[in-house]
C-alpha atoms as a PDB file:
ATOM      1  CA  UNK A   1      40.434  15.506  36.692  1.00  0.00           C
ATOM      2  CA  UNK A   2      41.171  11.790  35.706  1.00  0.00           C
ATOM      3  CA  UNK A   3      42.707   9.605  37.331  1.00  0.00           C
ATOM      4  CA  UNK A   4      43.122   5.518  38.257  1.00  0.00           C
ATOM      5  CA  UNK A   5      43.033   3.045  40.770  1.00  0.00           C
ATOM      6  CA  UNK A   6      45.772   2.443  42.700  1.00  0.00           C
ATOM      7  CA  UNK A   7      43.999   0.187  45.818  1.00  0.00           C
ATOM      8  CA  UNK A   8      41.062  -0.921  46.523  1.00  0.00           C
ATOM      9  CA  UNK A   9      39.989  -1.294  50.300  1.00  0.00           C
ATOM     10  CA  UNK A  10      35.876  -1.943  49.018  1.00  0.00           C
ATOM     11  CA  UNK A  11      33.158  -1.491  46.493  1.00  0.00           C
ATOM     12  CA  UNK A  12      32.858   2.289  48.314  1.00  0.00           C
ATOM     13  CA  UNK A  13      36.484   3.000  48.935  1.00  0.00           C
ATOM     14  CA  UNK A  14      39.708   3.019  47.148  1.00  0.00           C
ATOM     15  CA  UNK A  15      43.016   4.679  46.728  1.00  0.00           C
ATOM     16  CA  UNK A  16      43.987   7.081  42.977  1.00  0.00           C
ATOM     17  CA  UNK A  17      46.634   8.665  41.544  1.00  0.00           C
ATOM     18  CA  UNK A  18      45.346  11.492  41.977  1.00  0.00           C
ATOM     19  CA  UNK A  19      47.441  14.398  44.244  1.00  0.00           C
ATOM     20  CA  UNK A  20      44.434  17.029  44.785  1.00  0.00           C
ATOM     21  CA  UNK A  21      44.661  18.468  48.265  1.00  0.00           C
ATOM     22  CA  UNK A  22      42.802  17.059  50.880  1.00  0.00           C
ATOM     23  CA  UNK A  23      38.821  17.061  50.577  1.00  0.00           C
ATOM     24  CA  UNK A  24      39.384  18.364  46.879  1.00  0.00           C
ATOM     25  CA  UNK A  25      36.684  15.566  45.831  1.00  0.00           C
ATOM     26  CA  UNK A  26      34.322  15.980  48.972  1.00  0.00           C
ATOM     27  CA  UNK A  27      30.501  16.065  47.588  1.00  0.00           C
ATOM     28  CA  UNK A  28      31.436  15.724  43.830  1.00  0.00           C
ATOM     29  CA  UNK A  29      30.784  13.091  41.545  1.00  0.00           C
ATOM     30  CA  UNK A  30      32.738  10.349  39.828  1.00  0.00           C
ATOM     31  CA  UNK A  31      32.198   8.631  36.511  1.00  0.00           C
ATOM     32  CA  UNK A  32      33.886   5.560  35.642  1.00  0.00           C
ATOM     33  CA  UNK A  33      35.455   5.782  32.312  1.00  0.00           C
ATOM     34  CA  UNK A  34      36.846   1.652  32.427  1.00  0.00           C
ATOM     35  CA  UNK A  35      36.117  -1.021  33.921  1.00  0.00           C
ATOM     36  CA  UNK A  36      32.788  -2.605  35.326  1.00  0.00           C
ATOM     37  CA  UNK A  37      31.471   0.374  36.292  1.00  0.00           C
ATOM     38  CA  UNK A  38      31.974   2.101  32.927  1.00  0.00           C
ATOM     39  CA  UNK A  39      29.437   4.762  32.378  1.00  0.00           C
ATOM     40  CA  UNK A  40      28.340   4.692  35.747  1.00  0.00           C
ATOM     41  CA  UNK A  41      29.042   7.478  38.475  1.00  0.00           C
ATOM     42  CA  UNK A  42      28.647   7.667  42.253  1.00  0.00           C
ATOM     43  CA  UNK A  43      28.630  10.847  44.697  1.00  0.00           C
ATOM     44  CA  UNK A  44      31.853  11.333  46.474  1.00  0.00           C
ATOM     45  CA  UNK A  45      31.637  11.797  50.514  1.00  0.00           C
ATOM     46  CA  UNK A  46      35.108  12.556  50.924  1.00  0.00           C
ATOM     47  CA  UNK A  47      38.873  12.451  49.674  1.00  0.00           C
ATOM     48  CA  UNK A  48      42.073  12.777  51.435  1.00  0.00           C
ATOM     49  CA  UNK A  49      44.884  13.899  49.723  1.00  0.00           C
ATOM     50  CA  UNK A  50      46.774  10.559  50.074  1.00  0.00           C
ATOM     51  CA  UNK A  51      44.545   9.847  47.201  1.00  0.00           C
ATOM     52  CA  UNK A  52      41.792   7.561  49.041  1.00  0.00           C
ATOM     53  CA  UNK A  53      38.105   8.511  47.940  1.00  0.00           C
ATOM     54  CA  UNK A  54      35.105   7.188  49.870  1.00  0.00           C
ATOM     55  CA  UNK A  55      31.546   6.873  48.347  1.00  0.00           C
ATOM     56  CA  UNK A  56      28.218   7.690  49.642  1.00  0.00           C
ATOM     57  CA  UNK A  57      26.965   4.149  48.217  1.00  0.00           C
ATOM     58  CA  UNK A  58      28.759   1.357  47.011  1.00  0.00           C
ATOM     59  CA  UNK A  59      29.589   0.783  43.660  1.00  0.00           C
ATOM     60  CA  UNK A  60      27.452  -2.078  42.309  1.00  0.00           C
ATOM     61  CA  UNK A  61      30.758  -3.614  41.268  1.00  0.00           C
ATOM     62  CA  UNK A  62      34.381  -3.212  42.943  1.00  0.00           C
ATOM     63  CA  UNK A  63      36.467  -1.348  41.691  1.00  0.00           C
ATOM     64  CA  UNK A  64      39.749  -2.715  39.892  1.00  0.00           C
ATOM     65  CA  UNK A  65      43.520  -1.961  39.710  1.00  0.00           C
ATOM     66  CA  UNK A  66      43.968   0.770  36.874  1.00  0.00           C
ATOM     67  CA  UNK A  67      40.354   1.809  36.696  1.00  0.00           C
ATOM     68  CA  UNK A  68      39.736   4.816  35.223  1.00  0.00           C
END
């Protein structure tokens, strides 16, 4: 599933596009496609379905509106 940044509360938590039901994302992985973090990916801890995903560990760079 792809999606974007919408907010961005930290370098571990931020709010997507994305409309997956809630803990959809929990455990999984994401890979940044754009942005600072391109090529890197992260393990997910949790997502709610207003979009927000939290990491286990911080990204080493925060995350940016439109982010892929």
């Amino acid at each position: 599933i792809s999606g974007s940044v919408t907010t961005v509360n930290s370098v571990a938590t931020f709010g997507t596009d994305t409309t997956q039901p809630d803990g959809y994302f929990d455990y999984g992985v994401i890979t940044w496609l754009t942005g600072k973090n391109a090529g890197l990916s992260q393990d997910v801890k949790h997502s709610a379905s207003i979009g927000t995903i939290c990491l286990f560990m911080p990204m080493p760079f925060t995350p940016a509106l439109g982010d892929t």
